[in-house]
N, C-alpha and C. Protein backbone atom coordinates (compact mmCIF):
# COMPACT_ATOMS: atom_id res chain seq x y z
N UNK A 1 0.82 -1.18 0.00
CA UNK A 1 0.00 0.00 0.00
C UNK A 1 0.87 1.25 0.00
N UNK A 2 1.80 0.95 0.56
CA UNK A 2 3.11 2.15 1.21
C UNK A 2 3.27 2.35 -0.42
N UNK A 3 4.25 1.27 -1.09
CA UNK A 3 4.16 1.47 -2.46
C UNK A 3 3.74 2.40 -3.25
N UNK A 4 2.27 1.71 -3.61
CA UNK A 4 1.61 2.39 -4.58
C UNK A 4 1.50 4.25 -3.84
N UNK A 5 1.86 4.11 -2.95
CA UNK A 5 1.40 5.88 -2.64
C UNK A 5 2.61 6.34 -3.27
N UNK A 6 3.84 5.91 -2.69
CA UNK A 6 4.61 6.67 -3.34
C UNK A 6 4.44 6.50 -5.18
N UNK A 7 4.59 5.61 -5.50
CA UNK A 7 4.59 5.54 -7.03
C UNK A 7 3.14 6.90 -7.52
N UNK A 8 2.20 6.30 -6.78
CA UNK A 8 1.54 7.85 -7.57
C UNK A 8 1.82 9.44 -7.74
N UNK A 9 2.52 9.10 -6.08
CA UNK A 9 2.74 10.52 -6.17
C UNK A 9 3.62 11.05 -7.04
N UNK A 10 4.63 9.65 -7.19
CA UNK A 10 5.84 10.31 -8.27
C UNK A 10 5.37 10.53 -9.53
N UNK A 11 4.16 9.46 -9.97
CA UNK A 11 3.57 9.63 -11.18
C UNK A 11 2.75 10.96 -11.58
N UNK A 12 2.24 12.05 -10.35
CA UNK A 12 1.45 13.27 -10.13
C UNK A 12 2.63 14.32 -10.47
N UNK A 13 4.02 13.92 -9.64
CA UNK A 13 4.68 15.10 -9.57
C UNK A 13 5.27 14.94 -11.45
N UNK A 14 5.25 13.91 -11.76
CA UNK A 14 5.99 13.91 -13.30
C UNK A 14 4.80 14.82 -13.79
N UNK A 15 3.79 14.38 -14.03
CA UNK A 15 3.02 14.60 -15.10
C UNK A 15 2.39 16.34 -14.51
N UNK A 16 2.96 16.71 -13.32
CA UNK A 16 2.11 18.12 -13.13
C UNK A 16 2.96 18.92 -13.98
N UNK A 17 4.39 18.99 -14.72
CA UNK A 17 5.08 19.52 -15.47
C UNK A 17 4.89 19.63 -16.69
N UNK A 18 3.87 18.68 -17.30
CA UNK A 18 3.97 18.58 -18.71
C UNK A 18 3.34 19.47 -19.34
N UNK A 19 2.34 20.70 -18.67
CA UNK A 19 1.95 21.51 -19.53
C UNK A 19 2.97 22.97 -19.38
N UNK A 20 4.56 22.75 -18.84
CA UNK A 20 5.72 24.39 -18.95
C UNK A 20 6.66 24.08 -19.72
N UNK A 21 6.47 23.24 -21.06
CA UNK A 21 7.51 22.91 -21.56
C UNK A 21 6.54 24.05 -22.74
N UNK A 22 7.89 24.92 -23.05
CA UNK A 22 7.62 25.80 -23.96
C UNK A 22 8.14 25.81 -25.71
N UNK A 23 8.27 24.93 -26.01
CA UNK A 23 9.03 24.79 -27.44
C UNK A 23 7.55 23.89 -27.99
N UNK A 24 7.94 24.26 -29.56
CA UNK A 24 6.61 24.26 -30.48
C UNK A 24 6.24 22.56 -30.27
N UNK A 25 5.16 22.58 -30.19
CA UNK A 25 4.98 21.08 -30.14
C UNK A 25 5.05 20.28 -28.87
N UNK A 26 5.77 21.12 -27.84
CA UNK A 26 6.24 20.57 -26.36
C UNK A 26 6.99 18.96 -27.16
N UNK A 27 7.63 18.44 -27.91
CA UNK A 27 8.39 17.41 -28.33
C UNK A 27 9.62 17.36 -27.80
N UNK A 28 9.80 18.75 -27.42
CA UNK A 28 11.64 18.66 -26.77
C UNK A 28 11.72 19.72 -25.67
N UNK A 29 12.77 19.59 -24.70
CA UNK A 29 13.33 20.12 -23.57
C UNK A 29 13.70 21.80 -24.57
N UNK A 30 12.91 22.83 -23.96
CA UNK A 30 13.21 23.75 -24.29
C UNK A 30 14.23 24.58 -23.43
N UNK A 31 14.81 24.16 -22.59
CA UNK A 31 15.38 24.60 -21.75
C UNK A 31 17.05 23.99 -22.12
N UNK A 32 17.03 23.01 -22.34
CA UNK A 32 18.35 22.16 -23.21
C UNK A 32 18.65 22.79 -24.50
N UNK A 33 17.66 22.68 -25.22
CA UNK A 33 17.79 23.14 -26.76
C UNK A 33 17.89 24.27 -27.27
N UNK A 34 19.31 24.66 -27.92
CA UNK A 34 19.25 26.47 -28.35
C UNK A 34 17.84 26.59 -29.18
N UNK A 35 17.56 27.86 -28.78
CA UNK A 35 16.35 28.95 -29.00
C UNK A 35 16.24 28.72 -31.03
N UNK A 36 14.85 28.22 -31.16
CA UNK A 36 15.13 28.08 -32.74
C UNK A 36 15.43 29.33 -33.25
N UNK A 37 15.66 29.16 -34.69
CA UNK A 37 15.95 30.53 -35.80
C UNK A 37 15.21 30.74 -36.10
N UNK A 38 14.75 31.73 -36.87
CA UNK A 38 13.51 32.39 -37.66
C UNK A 38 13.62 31.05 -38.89
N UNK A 39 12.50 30.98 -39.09
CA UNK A 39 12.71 30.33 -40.60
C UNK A 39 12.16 31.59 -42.18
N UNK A 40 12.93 31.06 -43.17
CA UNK A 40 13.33 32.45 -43.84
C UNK A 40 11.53 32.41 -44.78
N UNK A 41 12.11 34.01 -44.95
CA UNK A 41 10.56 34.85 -45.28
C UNK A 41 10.77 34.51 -47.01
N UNK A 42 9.70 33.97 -47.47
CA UNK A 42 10.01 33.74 -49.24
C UNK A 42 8.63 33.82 -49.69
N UNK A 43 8.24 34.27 -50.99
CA UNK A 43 7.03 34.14 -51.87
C UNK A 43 6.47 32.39 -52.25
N UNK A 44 5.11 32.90 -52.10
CA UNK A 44 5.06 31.24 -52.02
C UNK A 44 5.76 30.58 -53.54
N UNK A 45 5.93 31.28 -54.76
CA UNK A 45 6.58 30.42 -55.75
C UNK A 45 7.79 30.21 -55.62
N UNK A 46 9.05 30.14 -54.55
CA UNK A 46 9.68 29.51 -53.96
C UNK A 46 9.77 28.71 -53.02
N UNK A 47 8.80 29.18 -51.71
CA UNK A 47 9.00 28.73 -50.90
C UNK A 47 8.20 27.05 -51.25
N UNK A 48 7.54 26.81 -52.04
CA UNK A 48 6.21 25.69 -52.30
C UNK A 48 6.97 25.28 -53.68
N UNK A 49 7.59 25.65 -54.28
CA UNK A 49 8.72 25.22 -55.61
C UNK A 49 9.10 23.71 -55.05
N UNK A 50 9.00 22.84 -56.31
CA UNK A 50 9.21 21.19 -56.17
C UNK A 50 8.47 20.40 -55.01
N UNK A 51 7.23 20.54 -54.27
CA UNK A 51 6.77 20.31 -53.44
C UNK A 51 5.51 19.89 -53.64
N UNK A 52 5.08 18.67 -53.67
CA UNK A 52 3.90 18.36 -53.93
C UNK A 52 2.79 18.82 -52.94
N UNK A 53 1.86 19.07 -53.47
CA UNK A 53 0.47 19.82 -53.38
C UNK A 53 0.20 18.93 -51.84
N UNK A 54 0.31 18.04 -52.20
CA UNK A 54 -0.16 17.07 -50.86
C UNK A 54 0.26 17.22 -49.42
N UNK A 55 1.52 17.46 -49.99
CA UNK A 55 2.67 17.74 -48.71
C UNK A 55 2.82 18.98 -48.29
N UNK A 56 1.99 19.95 -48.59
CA UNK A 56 1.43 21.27 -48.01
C UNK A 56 0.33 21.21 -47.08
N UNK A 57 0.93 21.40 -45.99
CA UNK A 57 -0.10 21.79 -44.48
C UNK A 57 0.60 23.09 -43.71
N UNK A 58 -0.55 23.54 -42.96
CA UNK A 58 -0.44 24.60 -42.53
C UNK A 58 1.22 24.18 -41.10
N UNK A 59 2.11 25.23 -40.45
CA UNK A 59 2.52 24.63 -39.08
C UNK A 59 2.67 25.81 -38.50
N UNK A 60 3.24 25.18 -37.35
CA UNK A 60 3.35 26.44 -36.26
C UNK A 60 4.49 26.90 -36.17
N UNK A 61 4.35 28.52 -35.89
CA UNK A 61 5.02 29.62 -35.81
C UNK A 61 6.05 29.35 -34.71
N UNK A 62 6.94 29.73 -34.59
CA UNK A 62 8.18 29.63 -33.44
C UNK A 62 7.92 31.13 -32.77
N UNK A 63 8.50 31.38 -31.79
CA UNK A 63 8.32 32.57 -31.19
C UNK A 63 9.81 33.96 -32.10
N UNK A 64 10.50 33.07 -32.85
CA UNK A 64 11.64 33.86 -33.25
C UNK A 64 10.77 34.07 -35.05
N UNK A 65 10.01 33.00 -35.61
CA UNK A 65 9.18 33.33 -36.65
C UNK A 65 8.04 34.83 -36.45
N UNK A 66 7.21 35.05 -35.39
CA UNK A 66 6.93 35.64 -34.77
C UNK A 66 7.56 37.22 -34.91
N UNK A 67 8.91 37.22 -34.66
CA UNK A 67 9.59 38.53 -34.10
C UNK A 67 10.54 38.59 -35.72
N UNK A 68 10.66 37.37 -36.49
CA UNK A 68 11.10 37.99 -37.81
C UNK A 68 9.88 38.48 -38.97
N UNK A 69 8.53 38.51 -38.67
CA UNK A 69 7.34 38.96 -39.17
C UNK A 69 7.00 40.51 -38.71
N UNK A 70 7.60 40.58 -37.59
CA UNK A 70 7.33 42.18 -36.82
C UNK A 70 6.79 41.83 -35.56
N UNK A 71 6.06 40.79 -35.48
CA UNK A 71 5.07 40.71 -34.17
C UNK A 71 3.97 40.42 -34.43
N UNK A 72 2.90 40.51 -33.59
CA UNK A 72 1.61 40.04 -33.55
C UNK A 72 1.05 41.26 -32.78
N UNK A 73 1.58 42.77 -32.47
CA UNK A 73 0.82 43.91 -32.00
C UNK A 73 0.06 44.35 -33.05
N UNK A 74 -1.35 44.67 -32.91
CA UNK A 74 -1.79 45.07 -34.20
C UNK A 74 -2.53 44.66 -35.22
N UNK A 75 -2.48 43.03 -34.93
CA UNK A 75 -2.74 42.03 -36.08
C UNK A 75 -3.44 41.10 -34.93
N UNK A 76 -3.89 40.01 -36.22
CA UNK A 76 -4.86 38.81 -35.73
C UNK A 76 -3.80 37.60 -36.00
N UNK A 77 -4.38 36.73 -35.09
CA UNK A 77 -3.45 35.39 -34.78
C UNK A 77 -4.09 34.33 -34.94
N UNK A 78 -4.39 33.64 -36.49
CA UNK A 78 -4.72 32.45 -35.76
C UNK A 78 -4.12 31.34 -35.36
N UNK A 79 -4.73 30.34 -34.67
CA UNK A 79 -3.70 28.60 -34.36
C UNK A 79 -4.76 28.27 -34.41
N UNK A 80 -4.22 26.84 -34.58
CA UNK A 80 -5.33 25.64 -35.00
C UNK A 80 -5.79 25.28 -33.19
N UNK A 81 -5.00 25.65 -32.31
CA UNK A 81 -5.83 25.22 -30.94
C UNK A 81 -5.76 26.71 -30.42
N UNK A 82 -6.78 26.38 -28.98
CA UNK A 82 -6.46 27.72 -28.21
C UNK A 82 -5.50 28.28 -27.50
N UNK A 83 -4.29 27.75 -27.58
CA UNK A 83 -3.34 27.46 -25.79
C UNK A 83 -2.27 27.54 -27.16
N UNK A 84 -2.09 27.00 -28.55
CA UNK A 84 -0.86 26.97 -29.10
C UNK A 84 -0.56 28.12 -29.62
N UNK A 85 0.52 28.48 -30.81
CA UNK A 85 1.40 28.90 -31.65
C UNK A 85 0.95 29.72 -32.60
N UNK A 86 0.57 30.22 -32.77
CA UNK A 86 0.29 30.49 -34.20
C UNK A 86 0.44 30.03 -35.86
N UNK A 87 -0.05 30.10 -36.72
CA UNK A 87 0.02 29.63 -37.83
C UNK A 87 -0.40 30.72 -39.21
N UNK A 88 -1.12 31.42 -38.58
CA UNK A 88 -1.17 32.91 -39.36
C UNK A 88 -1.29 33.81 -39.17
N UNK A 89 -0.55 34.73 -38.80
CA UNK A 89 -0.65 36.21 -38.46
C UNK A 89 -0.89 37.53 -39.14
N UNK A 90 -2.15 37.98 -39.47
CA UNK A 90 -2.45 38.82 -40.29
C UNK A 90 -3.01 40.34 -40.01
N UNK A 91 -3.14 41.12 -40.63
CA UNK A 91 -4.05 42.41 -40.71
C UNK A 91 -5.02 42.53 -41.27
N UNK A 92 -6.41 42.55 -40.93
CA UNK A 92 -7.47 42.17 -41.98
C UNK A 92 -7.33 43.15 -43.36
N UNK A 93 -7.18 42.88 -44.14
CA UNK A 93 -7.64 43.43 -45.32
C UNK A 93 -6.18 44.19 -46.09
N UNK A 94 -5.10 43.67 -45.14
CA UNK A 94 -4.01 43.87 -45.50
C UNK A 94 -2.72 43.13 -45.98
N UNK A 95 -2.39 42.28 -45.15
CA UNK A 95 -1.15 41.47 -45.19
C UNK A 95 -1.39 40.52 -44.40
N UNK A 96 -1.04 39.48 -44.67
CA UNK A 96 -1.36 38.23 -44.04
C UNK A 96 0.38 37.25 -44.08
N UNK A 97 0.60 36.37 -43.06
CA UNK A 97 2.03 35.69 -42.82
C UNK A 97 0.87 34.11 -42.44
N UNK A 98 1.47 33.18 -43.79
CA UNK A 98 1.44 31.92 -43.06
C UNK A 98 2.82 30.96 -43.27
N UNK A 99 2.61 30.08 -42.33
CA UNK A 99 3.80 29.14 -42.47
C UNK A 99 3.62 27.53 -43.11
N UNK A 100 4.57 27.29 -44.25
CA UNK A 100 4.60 26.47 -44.92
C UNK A 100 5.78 25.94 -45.40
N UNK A 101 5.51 24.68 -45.32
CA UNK A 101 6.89 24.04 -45.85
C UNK A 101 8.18 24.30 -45.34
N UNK A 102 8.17 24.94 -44.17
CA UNK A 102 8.98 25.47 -42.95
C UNK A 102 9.62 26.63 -43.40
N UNK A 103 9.12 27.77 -45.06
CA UNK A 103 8.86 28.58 -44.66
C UNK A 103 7.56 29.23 -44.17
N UNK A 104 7.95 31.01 -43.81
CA UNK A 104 6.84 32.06 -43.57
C UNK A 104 7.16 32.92 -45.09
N UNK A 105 5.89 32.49 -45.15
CA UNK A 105 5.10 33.00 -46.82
C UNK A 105 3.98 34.74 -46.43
N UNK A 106 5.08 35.72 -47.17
CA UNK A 106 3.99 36.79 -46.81
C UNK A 106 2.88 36.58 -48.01
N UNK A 107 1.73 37.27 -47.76
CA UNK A 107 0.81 37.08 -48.44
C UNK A 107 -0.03 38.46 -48.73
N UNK A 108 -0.62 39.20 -49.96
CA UNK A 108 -1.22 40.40 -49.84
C UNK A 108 -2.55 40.15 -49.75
N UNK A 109 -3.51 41.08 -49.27
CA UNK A 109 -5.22 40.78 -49.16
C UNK A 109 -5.78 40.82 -50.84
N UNK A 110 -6.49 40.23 -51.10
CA UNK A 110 -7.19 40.05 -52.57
C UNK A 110 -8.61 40.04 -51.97
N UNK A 111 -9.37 41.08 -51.54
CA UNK A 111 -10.55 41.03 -50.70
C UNK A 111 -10.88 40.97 -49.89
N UNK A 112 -11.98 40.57 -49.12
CA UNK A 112 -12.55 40.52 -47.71
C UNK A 112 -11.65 39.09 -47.44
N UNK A 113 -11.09 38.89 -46.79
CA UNK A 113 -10.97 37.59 -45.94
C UNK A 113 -10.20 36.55 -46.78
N UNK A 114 -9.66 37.17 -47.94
CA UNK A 114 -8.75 36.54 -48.84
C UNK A 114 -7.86 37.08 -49.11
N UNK A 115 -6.02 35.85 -49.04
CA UNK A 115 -4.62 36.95 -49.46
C UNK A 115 -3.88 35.44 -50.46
N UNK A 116 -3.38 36.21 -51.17
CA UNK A 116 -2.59 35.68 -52.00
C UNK A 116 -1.23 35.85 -52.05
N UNK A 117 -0.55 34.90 -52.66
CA UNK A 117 0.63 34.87 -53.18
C UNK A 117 1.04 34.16 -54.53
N UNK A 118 1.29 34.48 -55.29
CA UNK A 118 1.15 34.16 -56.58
C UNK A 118 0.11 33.47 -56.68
N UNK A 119 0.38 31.93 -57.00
CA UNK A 119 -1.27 31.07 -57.06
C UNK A 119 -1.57 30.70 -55.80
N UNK A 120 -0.86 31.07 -54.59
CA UNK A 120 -1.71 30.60 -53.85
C UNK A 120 -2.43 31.25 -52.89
N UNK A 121 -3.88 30.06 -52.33
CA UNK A 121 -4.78 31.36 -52.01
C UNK A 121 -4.83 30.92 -50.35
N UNK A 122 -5.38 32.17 -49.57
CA UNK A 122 -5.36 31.58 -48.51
C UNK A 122 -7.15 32.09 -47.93
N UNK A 123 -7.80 31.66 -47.58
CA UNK A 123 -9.32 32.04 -47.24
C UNK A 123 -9.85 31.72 -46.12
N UNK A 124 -10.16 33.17 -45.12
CA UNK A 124 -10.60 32.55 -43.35
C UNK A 124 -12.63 32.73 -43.55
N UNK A 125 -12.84 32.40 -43.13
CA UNK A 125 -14.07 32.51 -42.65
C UNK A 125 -14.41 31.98 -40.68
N UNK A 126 -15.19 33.56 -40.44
CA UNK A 126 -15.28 33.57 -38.88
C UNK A 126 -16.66 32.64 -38.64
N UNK A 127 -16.34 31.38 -37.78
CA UNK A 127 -17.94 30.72 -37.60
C UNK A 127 -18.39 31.31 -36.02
N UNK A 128 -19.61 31.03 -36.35
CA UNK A 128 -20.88 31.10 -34.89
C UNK A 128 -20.02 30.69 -33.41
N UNK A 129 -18.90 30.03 -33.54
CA UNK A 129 -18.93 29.12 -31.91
C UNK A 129 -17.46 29.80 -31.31
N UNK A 130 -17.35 29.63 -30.14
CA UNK A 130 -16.08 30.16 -29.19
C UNK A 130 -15.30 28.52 -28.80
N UNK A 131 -14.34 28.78 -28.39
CA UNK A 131 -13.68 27.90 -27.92
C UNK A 131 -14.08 27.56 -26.25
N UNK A 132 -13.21 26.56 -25.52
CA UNK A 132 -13.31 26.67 -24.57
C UNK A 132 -12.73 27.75 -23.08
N UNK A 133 -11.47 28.40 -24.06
CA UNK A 133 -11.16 29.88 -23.31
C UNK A 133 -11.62 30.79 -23.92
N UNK A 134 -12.84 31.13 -24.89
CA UNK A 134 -13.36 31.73 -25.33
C UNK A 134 -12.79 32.83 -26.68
N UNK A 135 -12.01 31.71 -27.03
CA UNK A 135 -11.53 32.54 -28.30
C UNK A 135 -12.78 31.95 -29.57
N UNK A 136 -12.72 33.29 -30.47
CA UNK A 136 -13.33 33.09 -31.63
C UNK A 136 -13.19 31.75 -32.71
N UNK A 137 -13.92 30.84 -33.09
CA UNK A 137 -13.85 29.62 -33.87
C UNK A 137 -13.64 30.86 -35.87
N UNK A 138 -12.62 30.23 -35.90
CA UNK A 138 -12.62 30.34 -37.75
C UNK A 138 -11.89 29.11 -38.45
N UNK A 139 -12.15 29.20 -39.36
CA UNK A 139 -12.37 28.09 -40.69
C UNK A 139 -11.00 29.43 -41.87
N UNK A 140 -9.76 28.37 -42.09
CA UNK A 140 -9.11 28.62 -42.92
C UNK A 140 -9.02 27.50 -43.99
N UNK A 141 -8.82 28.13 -45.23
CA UNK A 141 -8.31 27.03 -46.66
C UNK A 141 -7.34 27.44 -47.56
N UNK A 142 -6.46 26.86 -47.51
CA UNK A 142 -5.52 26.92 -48.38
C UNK A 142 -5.08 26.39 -49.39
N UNK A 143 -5.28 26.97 -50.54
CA UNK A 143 -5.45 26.52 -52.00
C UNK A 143 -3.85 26.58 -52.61
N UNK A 144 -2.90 25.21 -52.33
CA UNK A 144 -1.65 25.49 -53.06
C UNK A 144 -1.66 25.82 -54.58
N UNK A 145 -0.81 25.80 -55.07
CA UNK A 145 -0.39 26.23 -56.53
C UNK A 145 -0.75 24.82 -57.23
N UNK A 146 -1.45 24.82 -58.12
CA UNK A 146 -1.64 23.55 -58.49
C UNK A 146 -2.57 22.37 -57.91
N UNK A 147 -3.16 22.61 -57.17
CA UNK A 147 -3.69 21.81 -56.11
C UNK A 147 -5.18 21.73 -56.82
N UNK A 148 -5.47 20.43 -56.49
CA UNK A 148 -6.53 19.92 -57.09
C UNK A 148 -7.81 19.65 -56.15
N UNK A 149 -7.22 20.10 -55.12
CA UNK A 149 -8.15 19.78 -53.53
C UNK A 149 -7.51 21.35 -52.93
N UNK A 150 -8.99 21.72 -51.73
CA UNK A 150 -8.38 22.50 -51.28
C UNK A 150 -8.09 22.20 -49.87
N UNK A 151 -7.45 22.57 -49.12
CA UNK A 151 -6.95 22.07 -47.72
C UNK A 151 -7.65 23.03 -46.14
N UNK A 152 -8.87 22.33 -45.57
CA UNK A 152 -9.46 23.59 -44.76
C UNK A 152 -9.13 22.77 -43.46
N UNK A 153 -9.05 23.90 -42.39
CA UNK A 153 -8.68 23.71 -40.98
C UNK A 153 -9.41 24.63 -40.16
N UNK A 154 -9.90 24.38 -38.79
CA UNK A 154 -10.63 24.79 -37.90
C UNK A 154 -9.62 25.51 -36.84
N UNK A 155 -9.86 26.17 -35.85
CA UNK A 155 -9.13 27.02 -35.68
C UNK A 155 -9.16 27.95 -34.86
N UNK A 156 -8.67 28.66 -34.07
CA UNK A 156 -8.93 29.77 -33.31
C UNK A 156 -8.42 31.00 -33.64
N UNK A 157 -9.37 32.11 -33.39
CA UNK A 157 -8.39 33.63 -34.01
C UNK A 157 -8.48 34.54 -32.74
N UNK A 158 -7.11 35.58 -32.46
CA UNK A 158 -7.73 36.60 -31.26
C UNK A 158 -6.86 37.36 -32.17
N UNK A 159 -7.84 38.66 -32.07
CA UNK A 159 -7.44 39.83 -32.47
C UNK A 159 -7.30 41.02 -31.66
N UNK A 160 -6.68 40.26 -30.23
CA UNK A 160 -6.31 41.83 -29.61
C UNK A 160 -5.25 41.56 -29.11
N UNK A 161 -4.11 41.24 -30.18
CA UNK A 161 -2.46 41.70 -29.39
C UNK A 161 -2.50 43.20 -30.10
């Protein structure tokens, strides 16, 4: 009985840590591992050059991707959860940053709620529902160059950094 108490507790004190690991993905010791690099800023007809259509998904922003974009004062953020990273950081009706193919692709507005980069398109739409910390639910799609399907993801947006 003595046992099992201790074993839980050790099993409580491991697992009360697992949500301060701060590196993208929580996959690695951020505290061990030098601070990532920016990954470099390119038009999507490079950055998506020799890359099949398929193998385009949206990822998350690093905090040094972040600070080589300018920031997030000013602009809207979305991530695919509420608690993560970002994945597109934009100005409505202005300039929009997503990340692909491990680059950050700037993008210009082509309308309400649509930005481009050469062929590719990127399109948010804000839905009816909140999250569970009460961020706004939106719906992004991203139409690569060539792409025969388009690629949509659910999502959270806050627009008050």
């Amino acid at each position: 009985m003595k046992t099992n108490f201790f074993l839980i507790a050790g099993l409580t004190a491991t697992l009360a840590a697992c949500n301060q690991n701060t590196a993208i993905g929580n996959d690695r010791e951020a505290r061990l591992d030098p601070p990532a690099e920016a990954s470099p800023i390119e038009p999507a007809s490079s950055a998506l050059q020799n890359v099949a259509t398929a193998l385009v998904k949206p990822e998350t922003m690093s905090a040094a991707d972040i600070a080589a974009i300018g920031g997030t004062s000013g602009r809207c953020v979305y991530s695919l959860t509420e608690v993560g990273f970002p994945t597109v950081v934009y100005e409505p009706g202005a300039q929009a940053f997503v990340k692909l193919n491990g680059k950050l692709i700037p993008m210009q507005a082509a309308g309400r709620d649509r930005y481009v980069s050469g062929e590719l398109l990127l399109t948010m739409r804000t839905l009816d529902d909140e999250g569970n910390a009460g961020l706004q639910s939106q719906e992004i799609v991203i139409v690569p160059p060539g792409a025969e399907d388009e690629l949509g993801y659910r999502g959270y947006i806050n627009c008050e950094n």
